[in-house]
C-alpha atoms as a PDB file:
ATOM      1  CA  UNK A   1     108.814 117.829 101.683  1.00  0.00           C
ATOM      2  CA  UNK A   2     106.485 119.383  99.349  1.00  0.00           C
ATOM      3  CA  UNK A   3     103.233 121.386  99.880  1.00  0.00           C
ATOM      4  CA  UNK A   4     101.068 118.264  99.017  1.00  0.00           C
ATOM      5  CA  UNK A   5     103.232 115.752 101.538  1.00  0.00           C
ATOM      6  CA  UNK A   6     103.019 118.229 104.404  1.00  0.00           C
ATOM      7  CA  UNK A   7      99.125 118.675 103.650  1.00  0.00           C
ATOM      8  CA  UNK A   8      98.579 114.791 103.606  1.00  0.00           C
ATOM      9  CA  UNK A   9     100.845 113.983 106.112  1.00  0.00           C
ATOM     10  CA  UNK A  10      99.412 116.700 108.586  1.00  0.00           C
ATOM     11  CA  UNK A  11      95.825 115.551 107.734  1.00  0.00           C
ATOM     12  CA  UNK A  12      96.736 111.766 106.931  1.00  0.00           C
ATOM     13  CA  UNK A  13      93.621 110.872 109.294  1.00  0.00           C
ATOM     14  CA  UNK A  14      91.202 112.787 107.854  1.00  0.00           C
ATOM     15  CA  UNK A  15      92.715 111.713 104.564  1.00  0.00           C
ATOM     16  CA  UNK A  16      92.655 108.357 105.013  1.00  0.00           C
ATOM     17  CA  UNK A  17      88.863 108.309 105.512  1.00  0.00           C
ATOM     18  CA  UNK A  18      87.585 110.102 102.965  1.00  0.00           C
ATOM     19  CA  UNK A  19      90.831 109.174 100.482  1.00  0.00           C
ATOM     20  CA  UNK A  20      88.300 106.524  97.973  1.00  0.00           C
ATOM     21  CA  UNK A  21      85.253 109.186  97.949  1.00  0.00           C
ATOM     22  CA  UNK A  22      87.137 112.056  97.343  1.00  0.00           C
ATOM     23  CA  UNK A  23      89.199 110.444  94.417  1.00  0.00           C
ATOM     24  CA  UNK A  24      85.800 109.659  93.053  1.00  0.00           C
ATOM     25  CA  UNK A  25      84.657 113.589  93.199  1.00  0.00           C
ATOM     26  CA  UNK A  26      88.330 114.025  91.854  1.00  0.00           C
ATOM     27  CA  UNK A  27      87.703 111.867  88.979  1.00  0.00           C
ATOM     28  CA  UNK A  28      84.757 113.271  88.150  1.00  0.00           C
ATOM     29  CA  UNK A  29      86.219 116.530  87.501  1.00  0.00           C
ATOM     30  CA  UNK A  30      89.231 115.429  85.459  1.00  0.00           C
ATOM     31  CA  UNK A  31      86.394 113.371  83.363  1.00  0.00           C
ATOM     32  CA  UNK A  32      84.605 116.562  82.628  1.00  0.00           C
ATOM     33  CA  UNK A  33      87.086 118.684  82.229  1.00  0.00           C
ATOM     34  CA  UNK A  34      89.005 115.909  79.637  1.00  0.00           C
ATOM     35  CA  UNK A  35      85.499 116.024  77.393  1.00  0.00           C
ATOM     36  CA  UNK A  36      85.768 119.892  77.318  1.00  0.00           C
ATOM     37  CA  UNK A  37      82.526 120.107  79.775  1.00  0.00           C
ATOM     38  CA  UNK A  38      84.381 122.193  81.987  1.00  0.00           C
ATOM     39  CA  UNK A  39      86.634 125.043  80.529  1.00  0.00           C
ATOM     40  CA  UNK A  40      88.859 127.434  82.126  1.00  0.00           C
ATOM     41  CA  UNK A  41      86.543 130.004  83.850  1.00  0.00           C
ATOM     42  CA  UNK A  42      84.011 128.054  84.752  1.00  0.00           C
ATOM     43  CA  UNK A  43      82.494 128.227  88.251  1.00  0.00           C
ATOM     44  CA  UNK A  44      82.038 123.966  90.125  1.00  0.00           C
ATOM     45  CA  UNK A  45      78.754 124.283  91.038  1.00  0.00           C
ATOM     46  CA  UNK A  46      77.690 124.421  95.244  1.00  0.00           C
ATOM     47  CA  UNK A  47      79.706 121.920  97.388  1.00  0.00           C
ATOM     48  CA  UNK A  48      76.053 120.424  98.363  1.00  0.00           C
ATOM     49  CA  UNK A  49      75.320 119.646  94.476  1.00  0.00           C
ATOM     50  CA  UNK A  50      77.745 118.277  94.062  1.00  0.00           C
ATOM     51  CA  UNK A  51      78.102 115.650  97.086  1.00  0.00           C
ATOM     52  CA  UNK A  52      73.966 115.135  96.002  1.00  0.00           C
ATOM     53  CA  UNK A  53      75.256 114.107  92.414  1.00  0.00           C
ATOM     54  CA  UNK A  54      77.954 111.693  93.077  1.00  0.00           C
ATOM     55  CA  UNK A  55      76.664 110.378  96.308  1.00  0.00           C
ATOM     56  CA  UNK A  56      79.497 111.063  98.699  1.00  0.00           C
ATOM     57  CA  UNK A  57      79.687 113.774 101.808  1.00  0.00           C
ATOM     58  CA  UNK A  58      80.566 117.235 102.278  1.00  0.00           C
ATOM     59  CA  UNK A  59      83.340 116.555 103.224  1.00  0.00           C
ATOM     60  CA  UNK A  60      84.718 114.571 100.645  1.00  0.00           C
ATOM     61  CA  UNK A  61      83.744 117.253  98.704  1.00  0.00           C
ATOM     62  CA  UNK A  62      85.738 119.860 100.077  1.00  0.00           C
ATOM     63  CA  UNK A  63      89.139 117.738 100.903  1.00  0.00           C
ATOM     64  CA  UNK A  64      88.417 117.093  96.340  1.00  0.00           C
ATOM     65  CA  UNK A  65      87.854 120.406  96.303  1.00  0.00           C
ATOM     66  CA  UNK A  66      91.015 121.674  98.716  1.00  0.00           C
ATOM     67  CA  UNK A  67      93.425 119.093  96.850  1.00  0.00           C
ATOM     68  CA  UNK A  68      92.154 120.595  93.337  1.00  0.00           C
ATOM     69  CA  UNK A  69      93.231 124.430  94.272  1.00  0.00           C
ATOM     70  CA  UNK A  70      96.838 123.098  95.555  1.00  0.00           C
ATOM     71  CA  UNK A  71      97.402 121.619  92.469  1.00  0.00           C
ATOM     72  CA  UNK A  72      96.125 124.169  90.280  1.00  0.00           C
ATOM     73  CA  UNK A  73      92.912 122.964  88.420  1.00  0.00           C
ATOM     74  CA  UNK A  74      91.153 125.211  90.341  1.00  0.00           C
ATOM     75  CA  UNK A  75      90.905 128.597  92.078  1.00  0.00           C
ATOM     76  CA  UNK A  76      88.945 129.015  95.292  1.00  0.00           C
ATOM     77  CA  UNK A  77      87.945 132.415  95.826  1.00  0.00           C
ATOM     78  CA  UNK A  78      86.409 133.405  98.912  1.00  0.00           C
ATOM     79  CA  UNK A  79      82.838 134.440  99.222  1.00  0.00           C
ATOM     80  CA  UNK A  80      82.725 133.638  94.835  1.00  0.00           C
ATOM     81  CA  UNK A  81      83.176 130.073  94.738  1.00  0.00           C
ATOM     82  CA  UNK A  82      85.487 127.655  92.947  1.00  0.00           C
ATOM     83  CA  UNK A  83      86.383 128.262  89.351  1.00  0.00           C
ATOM     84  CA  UNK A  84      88.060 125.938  86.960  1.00  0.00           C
ATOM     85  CA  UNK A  85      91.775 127.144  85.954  1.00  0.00           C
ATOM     86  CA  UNK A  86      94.029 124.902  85.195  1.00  0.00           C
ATOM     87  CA  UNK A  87      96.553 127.279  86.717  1.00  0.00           C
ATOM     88  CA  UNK A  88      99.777 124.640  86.220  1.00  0.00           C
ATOM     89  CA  UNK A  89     102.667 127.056  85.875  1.00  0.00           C
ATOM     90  CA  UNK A  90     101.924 128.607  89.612  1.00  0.00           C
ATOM     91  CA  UNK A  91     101.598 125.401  91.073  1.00  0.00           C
ATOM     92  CA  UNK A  92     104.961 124.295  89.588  1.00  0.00           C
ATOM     93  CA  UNK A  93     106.125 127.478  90.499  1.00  0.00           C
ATOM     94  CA  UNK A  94     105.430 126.862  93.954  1.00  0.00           C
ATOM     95  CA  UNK A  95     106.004 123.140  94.573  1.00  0.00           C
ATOM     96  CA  UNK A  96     109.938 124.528  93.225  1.00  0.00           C
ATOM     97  CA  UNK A  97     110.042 127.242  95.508  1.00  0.00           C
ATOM     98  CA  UNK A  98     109.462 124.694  98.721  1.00  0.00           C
ATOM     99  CA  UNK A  99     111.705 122.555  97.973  1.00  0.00           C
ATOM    100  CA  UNK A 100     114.691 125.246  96.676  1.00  0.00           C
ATOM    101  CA  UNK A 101     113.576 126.968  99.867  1.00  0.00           C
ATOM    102  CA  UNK A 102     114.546 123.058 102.043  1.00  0.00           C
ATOM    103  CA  UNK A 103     117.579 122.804 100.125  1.00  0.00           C
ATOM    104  CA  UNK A 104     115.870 120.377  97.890  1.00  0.00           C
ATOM    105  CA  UNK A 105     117.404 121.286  94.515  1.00  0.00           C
ATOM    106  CA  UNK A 106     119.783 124.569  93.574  1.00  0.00           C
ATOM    107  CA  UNK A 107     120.384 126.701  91.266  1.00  0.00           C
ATOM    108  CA  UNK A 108     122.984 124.678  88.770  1.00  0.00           C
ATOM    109  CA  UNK A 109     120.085 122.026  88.577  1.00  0.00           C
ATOM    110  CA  UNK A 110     117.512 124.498  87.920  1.00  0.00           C
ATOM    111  CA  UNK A 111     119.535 125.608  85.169  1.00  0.00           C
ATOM    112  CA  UNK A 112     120.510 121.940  83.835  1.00  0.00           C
ATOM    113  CA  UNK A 113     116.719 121.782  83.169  1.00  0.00           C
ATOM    114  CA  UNK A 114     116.666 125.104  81.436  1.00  0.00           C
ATOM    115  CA  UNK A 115     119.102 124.044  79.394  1.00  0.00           C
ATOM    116  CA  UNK A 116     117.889 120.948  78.681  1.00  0.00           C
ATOM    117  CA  UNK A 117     114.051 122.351  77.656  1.00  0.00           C
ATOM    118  CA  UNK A 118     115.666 125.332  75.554  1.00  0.00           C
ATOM    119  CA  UNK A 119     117.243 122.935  73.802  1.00  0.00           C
ATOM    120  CA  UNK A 120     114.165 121.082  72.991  1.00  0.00           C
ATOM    121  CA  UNK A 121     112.565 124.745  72.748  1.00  0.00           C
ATOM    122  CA  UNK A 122     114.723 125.530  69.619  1.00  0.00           C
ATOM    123  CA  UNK A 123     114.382 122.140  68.237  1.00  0.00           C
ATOM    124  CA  UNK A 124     110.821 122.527  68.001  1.00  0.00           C
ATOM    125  CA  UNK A 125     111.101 125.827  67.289  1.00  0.00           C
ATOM    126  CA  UNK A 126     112.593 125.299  63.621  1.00  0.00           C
ATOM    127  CA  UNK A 127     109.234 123.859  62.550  1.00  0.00           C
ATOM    128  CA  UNK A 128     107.062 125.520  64.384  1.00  0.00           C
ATOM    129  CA  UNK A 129     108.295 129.636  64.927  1.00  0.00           C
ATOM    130  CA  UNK A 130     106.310 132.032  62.923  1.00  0.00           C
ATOM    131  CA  UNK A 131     108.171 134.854  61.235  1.00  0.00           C
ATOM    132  CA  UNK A 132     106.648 137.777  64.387  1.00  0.00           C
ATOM    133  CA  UNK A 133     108.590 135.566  66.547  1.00  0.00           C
ATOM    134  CA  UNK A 134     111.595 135.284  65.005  1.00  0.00           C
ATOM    135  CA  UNK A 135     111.211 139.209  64.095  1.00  0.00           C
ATOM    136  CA  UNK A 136     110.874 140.085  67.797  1.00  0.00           C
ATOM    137  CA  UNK A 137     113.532 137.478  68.840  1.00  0.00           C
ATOM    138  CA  UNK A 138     116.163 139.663  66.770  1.00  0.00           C
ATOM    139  CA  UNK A 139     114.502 143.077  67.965  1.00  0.00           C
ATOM    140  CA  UNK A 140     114.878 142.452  71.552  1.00  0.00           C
ATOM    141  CA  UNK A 141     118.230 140.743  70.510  1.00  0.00           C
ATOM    142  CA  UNK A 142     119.729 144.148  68.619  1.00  0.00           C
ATOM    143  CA  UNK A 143     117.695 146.388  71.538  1.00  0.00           C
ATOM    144  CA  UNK A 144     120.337 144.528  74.428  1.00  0.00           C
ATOM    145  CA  UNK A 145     122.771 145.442  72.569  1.00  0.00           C
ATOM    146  CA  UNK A 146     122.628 149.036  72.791  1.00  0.00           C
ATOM    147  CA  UNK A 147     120.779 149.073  76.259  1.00  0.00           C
ATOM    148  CA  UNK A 148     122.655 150.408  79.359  1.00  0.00           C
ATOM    149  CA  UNK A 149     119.999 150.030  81.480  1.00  0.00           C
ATOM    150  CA  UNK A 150     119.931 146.924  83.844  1.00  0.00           C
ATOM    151  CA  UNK A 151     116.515 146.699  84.481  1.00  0.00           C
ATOM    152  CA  UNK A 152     115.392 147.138  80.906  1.00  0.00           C
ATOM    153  CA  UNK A 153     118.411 144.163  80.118  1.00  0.00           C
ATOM    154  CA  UNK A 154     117.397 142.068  82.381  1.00  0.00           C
ATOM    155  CA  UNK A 155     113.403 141.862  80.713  1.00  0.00           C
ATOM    156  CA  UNK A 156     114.386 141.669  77.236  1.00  0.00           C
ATOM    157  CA  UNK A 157     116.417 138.580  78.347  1.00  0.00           C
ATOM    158  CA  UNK A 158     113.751 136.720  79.510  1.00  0.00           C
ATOM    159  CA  UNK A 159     111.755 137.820  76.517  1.00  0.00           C
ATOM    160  CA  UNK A 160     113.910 136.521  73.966  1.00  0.00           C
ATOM    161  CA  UNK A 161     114.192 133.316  76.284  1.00  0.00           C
ATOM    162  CA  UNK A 162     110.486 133.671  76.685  1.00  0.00           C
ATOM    163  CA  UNK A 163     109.913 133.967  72.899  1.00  0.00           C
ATOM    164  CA  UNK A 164     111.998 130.865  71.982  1.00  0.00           C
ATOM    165  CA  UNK A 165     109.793 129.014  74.189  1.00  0.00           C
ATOM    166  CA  UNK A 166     106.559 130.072  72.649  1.00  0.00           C
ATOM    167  CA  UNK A 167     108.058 129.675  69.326  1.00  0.00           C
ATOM    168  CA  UNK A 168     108.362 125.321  70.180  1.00  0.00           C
ATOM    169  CA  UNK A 169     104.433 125.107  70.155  1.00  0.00           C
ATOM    170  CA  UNK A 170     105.263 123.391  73.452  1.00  0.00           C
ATOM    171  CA  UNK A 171     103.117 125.155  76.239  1.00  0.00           C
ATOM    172  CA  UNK A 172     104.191 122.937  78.599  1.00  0.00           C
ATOM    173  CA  UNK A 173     107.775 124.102  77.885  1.00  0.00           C
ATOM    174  CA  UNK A 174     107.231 127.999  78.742  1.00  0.00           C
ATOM    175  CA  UNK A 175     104.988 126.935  81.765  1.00  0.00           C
ATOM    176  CA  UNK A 176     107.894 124.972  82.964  1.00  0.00           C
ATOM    177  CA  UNK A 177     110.820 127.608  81.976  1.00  0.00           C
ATOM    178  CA  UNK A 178     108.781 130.501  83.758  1.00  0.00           C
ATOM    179  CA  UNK A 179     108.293 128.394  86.658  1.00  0.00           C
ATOM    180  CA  UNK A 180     112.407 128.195  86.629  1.00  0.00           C
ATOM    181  CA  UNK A 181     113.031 131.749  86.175  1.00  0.00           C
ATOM    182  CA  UNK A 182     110.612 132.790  89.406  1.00  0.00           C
ATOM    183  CA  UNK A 183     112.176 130.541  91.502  1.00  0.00           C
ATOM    184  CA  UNK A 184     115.672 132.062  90.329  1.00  0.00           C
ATOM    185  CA  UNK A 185     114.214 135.655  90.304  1.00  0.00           C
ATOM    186  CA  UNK A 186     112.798 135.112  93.937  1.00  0.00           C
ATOM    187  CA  UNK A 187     115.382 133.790  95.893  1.00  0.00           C
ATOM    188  CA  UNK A 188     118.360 134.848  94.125  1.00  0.00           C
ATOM    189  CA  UNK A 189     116.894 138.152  93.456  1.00  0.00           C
ATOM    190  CA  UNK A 190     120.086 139.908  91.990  1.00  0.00           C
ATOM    191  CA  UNK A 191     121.438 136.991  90.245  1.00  0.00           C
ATOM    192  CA  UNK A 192     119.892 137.866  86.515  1.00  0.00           C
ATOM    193  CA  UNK A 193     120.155 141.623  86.679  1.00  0.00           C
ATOM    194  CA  UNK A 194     124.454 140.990  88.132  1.00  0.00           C
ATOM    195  CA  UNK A 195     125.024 138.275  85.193  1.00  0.00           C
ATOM    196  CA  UNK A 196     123.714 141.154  82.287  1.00  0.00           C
ATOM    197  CA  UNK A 197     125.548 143.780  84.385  1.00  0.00           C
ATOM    198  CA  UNK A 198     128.563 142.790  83.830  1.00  0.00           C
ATOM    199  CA  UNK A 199     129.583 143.765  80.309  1.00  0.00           C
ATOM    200  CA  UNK A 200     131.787 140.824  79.728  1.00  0.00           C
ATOM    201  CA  UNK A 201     128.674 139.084  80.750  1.00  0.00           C
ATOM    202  CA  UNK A 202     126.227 140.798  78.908  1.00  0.00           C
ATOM    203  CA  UNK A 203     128.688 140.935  75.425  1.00  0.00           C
ATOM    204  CA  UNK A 204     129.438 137.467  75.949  1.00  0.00           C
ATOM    205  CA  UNK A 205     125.484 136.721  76.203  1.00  0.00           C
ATOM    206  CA  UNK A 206     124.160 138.653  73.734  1.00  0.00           C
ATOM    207  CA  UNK A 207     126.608 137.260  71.186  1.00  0.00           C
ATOM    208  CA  UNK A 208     125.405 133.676  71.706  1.00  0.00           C
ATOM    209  CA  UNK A 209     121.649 135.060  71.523  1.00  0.00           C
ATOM    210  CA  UNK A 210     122.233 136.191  68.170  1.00  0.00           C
ATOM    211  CA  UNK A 211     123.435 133.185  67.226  1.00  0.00           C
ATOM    212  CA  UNK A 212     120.867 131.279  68.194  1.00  0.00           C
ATOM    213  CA  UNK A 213     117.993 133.526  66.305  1.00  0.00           C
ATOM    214  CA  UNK A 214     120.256 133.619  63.679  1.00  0.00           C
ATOM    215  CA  UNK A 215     120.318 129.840  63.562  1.00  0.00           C
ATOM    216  CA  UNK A 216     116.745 129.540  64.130  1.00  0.00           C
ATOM    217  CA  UNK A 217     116.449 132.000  60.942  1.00  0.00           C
ATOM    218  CA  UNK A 218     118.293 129.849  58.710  1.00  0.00           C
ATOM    219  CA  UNK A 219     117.143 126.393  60.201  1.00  0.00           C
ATOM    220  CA  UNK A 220     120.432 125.779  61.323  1.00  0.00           C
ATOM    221  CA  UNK A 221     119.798 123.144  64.429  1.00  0.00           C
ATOM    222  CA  UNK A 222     123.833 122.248  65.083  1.00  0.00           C
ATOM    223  CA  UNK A 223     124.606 126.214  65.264  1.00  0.00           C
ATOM    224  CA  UNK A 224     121.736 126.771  67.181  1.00  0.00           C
ATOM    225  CA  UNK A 225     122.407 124.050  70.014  1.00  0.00           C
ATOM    226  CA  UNK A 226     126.239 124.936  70.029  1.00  0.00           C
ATOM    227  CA  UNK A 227     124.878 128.477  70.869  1.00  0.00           C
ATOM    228  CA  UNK A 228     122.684 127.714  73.549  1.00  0.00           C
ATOM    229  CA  UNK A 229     125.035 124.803  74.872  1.00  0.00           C
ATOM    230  CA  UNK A 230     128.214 128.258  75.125  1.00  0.00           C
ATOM    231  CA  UNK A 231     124.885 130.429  76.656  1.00  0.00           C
ATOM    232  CA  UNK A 232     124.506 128.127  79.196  1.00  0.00           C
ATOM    233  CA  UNK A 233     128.193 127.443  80.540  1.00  0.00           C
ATOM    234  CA  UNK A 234     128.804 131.140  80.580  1.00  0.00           C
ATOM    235  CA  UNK A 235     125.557 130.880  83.205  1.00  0.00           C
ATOM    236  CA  UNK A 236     126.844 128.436  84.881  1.00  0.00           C
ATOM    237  CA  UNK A 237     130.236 129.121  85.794  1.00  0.00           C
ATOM    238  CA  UNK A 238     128.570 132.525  87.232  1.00  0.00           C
ATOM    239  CA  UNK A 239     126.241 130.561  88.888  1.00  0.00           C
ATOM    240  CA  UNK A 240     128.905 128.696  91.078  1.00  0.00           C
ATOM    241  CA  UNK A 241     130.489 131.922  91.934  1.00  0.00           C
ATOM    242  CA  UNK A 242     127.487 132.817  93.377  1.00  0.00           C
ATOM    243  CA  UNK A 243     127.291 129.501  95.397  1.00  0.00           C
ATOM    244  CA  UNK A 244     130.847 130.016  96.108  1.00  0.00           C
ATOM    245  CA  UNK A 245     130.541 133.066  97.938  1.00  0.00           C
END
């Protein structure tokens, strides 16, 4: 169950009630924030102002207000107010975490929909990459090559992963892939840093990155998805070791 069916189903009363006027202060947010009234930033004016505008109670004010922060449009701070954020990635991040945390979804999924959004990634990515990223795909690229340091290997991984992502145009892409690699990172803590530990590993890796910013140099999408397709089954099949233990 995720964070938003527990909170409805432990408050389905209360819910029920106030479900039609809180939509309505709900609506009227997503209408303002659509017409670019409200920007990331911004502070929701007083809970009392806002009930006064639209006609509807306190109350239905703050369960709008509650259901807003779990799903990431907003941030309530306590004692500041309520600020617009539009904070997606953390509330993905979380609504994954829950349910790999119930045994909802594991880690050869997770990565099934890395793979399948890197792929799109470098699809998009040979229209839209500007030459810096391309230039700092190949630097941290050549720097993992040389590095002995597992730490250090295990960030410019997710950099060059990270990079590819920005390089689609597709924010909704990287919000989605970071959301993947903390819920990796977090509950299989050692998994990254054992995968580019092991040399074989790491060689074996490295060689496919190279060929996919090599690829995405020369605008070469069949090299570039056999790359990441040979990236991701060498992930994989140390990913059910891992389960396998």
């Amino acid at each position: 169950m995720t964070r938003y069916a527990y909170y409805f189903e432990r408050n389905k009363g209360t819910v029920a009630k106030s479900q039609k006027t809180y939509g309505i202060v709900v609506d009227y947010f997503k209408k303002k924030i659509i017409a670019g009234d409200l920007k990331p930033g911004e502070k929701l004016p007083p809970e009392r102002e806002i009930a006064e505008e639209l006609g509807v109670s306190r109350n239905s004010v703050r369960e709008a207000i509650r259901f807003m922060d779990m799903t990431g449009v907003i941030s309530s701070q306590q004692g500041s107010g309520n600020y617009i954020t539009c904070d997606f990635q953390s509330s993905l991040e979380e609504t994954m975490g829950m349910m790999f945390a119930m045994d909802q979804i594991d880690y050869i999924q997770i990565s099934q929909i890395r793979y399948s959004l890197e792929r799109l990634a470098f699809t998009l990515a040979l229209d839209h990459a500007s030459e810096e990223e391309i230039r700092l795909m190949e630097e941290y690229v050549n720097k993992l090559d040389k590095s002995t340091d597992a730490s250090v290997n295990n960030e410019l991984d997710k950099k060059i992963h990270y990079t590819l992502a920005r390089a689609s145009g597709n924010v909704l892409i990287l919000d989605i892939l970071e959301a993947c690699s903390s819920v990796i990172d977090e509950f299989v803590k050692d998994l990254r840093r054992e995968i580019i530990r092991k040399e074989s590993g790491k060689e074996a890796l490295n060689a496919c990155h190279h060929r996919i910013v090599k690829a995405l140099r020369e605008h070469n999408r069949e090299d570039g998805i056999l790359a990441l397709k040979e990236h991701f089954a060498i992930i994989d099949e140390i990913l059910l070791e891992w389960k396998n233990r």
